[in-house]
Structure formats: structure tokens, C-alpha cells
C-alpha atoms as a PDB file:
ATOM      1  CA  UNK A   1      97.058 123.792 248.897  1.00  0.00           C
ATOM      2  CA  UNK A   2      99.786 124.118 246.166  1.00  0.00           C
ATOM      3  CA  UNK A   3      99.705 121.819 243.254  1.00  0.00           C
ATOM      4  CA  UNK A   4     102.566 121.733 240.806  1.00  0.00           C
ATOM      5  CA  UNK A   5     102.949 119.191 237.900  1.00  0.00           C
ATOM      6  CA  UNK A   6     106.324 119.159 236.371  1.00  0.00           C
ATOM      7  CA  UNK A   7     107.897 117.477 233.422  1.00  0.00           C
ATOM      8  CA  UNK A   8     111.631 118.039 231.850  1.00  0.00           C
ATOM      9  CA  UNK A   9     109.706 120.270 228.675  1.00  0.00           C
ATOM     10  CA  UNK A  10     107.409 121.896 231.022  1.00  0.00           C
ATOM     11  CA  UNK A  11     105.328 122.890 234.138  1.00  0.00           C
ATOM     12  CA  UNK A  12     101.712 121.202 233.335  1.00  0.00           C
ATOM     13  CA  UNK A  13     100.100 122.365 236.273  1.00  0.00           C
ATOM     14  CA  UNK A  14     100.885 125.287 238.830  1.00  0.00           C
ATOM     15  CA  UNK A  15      97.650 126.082 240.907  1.00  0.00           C
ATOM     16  CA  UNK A  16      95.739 125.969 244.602  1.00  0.00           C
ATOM     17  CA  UNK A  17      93.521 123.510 245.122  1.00  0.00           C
ATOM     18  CA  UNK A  18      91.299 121.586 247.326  1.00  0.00           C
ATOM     19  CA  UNK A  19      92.345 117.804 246.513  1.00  0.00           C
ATOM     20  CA  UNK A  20      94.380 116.193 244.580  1.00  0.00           C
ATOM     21  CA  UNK A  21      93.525 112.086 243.510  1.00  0.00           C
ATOM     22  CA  UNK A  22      96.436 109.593 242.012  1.00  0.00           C
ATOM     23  CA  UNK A  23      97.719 106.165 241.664  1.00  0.00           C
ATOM     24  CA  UNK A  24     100.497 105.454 243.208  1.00  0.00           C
ATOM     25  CA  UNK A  25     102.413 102.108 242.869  1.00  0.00           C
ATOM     26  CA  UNK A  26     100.919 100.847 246.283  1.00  0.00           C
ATOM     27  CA  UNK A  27      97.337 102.047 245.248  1.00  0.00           C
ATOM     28  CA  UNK A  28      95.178 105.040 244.774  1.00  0.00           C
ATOM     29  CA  UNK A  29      95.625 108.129 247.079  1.00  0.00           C
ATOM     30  CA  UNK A  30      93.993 111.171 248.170  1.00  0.00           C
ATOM     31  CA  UNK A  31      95.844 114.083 249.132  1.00  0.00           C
ATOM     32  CA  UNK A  32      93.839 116.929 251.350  1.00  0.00           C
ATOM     33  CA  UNK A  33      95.285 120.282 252.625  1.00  0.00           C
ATOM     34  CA  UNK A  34      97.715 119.088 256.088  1.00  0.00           C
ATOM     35  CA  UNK A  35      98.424 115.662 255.041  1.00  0.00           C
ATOM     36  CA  UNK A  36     100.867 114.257 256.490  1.00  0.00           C
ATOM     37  CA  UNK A  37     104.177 114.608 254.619  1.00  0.00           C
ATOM     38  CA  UNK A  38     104.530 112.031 252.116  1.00  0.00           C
ATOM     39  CA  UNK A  39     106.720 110.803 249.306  1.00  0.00           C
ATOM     40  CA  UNK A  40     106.099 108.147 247.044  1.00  0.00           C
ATOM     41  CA  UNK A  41     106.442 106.965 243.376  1.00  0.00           C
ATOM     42  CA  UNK A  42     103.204 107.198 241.136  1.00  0.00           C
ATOM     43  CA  UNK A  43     102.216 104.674 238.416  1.00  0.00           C
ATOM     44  CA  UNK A  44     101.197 105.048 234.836  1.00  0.00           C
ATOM     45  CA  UNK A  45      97.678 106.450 235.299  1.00  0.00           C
ATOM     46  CA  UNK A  46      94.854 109.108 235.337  1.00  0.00           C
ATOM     47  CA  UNK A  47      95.341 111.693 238.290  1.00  0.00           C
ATOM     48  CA  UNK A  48      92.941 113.894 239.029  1.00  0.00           C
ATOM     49  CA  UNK A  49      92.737 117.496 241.100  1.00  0.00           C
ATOM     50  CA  UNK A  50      89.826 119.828 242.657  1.00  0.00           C
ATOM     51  CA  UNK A  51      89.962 123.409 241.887  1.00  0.00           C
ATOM     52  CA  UNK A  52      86.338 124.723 243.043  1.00  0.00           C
ATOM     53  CA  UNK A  53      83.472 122.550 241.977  1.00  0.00           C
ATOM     54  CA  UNK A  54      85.202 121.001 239.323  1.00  0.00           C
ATOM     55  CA  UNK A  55      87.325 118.318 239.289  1.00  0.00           C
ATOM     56  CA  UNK A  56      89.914 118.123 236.205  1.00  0.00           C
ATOM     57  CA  UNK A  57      91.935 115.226 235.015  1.00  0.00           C
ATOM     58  CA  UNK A  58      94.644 114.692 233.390  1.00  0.00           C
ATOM     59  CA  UNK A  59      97.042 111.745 232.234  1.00  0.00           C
ATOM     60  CA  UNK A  60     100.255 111.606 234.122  1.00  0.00           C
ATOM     61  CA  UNK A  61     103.224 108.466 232.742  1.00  0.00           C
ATOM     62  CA  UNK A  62     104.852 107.613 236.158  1.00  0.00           C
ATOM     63  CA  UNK A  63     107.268 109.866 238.342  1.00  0.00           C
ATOM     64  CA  UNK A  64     107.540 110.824 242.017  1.00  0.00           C
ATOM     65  CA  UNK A  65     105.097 112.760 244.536  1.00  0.00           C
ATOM     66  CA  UNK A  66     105.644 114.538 247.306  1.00  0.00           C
ATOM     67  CA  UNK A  67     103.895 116.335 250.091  1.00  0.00           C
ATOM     68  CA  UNK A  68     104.520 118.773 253.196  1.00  0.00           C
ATOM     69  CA  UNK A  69     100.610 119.221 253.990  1.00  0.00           C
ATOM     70  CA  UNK A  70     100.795 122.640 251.922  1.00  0.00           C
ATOM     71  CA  UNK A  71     101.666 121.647 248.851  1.00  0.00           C
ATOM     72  CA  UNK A  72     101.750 118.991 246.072  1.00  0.00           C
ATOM     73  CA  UNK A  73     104.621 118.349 243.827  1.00  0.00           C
ATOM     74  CA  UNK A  74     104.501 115.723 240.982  1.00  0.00           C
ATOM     75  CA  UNK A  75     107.914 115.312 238.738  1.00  0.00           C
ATOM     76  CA  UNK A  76     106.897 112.743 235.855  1.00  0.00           C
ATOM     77  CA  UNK A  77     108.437 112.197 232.832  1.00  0.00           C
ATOM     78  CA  UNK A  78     105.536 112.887 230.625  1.00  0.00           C
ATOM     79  CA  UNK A  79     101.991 114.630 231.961  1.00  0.00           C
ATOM     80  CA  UNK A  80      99.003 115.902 229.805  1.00  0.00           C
ATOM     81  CA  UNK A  81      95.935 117.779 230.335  1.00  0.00           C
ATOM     82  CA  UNK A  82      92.987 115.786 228.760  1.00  0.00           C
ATOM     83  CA  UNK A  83      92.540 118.698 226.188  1.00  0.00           C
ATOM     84  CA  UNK A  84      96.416 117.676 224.877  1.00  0.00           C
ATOM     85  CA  UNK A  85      95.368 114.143 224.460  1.00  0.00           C
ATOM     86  CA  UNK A  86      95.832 113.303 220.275  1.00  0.00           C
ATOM     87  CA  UNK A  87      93.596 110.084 220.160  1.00  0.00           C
ATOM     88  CA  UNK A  88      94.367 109.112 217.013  1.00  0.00           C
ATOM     89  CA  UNK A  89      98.406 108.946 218.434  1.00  0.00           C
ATOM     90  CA  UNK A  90      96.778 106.933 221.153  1.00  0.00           C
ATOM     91  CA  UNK A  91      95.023 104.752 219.292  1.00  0.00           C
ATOM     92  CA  UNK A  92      98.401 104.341 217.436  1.00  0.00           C
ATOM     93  CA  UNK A  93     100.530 103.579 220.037  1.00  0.00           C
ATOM     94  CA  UNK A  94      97.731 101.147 221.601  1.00  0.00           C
ATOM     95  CA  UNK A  95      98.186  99.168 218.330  1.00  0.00           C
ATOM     96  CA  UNK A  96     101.564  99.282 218.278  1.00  0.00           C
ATOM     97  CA  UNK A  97     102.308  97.872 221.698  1.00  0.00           C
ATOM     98  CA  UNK A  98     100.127  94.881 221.301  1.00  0.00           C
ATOM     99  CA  UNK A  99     101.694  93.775 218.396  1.00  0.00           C
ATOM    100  CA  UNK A 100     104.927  94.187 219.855  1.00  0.00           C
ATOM    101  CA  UNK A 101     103.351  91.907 223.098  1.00  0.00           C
ATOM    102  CA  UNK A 102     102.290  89.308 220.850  1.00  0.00           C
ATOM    103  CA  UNK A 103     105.580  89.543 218.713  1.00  0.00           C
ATOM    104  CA  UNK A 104     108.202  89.129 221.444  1.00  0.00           C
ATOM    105  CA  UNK A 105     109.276  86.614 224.477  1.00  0.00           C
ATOM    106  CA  UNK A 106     112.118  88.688 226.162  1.00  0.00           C
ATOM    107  CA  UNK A 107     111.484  89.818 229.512  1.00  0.00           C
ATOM    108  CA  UNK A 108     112.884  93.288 228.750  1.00  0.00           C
ATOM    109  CA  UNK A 109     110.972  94.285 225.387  1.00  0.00           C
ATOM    110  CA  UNK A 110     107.652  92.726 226.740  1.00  0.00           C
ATOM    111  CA  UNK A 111     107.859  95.162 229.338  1.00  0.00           C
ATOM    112  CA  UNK A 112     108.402  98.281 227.280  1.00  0.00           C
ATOM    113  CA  UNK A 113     105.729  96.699 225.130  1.00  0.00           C
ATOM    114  CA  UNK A 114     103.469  96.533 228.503  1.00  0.00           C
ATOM    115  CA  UNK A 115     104.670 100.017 229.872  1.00  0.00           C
ATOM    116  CA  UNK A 116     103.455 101.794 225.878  1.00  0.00           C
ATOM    117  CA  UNK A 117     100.326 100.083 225.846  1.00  0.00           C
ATOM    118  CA  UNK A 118      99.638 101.008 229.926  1.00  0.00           C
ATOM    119  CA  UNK A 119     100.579 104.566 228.587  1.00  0.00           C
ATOM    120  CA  UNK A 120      98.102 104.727 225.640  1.00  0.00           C
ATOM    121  CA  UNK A 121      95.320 103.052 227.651  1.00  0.00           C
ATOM    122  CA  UNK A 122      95.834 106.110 230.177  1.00  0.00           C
ATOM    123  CA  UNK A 123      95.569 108.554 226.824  1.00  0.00           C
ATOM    124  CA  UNK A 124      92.365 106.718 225.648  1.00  0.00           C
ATOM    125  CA  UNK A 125      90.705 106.490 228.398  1.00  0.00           C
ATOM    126  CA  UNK A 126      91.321 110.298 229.803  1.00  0.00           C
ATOM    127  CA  UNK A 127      89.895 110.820 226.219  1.00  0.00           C
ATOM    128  CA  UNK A 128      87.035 109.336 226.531  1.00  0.00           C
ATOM    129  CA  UNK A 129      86.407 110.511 230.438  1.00  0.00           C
ATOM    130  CA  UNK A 130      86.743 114.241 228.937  1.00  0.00           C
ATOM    131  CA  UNK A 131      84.304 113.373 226.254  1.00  0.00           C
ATOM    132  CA  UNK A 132      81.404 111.997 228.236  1.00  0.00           C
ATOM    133  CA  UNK A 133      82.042 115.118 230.171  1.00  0.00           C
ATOM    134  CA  UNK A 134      81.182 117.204 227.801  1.00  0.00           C
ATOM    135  CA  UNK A 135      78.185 115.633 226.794  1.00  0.00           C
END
């Protein structure tokens, strides 16, 4: 099966594989060589794909999949491989979006607030999935 992970700057992905594993807003979902065809929005989270024995992460901010059975095709705004993660950013940005929680009471920021901090959680905790890894 076909897996291609697009952004606007970039393809992140472009390769066959055996599986491919991601939350979608209803859930997670696990996508096998002739499923059925499928499109549907993804959340903020850690997908994940099998190529061979080895299963590979990476962080992926949202977008849209869809699926004929033969291939995969992700278009999210932002997607990185757990070896592009910048922790320190993360960490950062983790910060930054809890003080902006606890600073603000309109609807509107306190969602862009929730939406940063969902997106450097992701970061982190690819991060630290990639490091235990490797240990």
C-alpha cells in the first residue's frame, strides 16, 4: 500500500507500507492494504506507519485522510518525522500555551491556546516515544 504525507512546504512521507495507525476526530484508526475507501478528518496527534518490522512515528497537526484500499493520502497543515522534533521549541510552545489558557476567558483565544498546547504535547511526547526507542 501507498502512503503519502503531504504538507503546503513539503511531501513528509512517500513510501509502501504494510499499515498505517492515526487519530482521527471520531477515534483511532487502522488502515490495512483493501480497506474500504475512506475519507475522514484527522486530529492533532501521533500517527504511526509499518514499513517491514518497524513501525515509525511521526507527529502529524490535523488535516484530511483518505483511502481507495491501495493507497494512503494524508494532507495536514504541519507533519514531522520524530527525528525533526526541536524539544526545546516544544517545550516552548507547551509553556506558552498554558499561560495563554490561564491568561484569557474568550472562547476564541482559549481555543488557539488549547489547539498550541495539543500541538506541543504531540511534539513532546513523539520525543520522548523516539527516545525510549532508542534506548
Amino acid at each position: 500500500m501507498e502512503l503519502k504525507i503531504v504538507t503546503p512546504e513539503r511531501i513528509v512521507v512517500e513510501e509502501s507500507v504494510e499499515a498505517v495507525y492515526c487519530k482521527t476526530t471520531d477515534g483511532m484508526i487502522g488502515i490495512l492494504p483493501h480497506h474500504v475507501p475512506l475519507v475522514t478528518p484527522l486530529d492533532v496527534g501521533v500517527m504511526s506507519y509499518v514499513k517491514g518490522s518497524q513501525k515509525l512515528p511521526l507527529a502529524v497537526m490535523g488535516g484530511l485522510l483518505s483511502t481507495d484500499g491501495k493507497s494512503v493520502t494524508v494532507l495536514s497543515d504541519a507533519a514531522e518525522l520524530s527525528t525533526e522534533i526541536d524539544v526545546i521549541r516544544a517545550q516552548q510552545a507547551k509553556a506558552r500555551a498554558e499561560a495563554e489558557l490561564h491568561r484569557h476567558t474568550d472562547r476564541v483565544e482559549m481555543a488557539h491556546a488549547q489547539q498550541a498546547l495539543a500541538r506541543a504535547l504531540v511534539r513532546l511526547s513523539l520525543s520522548e516515544h523516539s527516545k525510549a526507542a532508542h534506548r
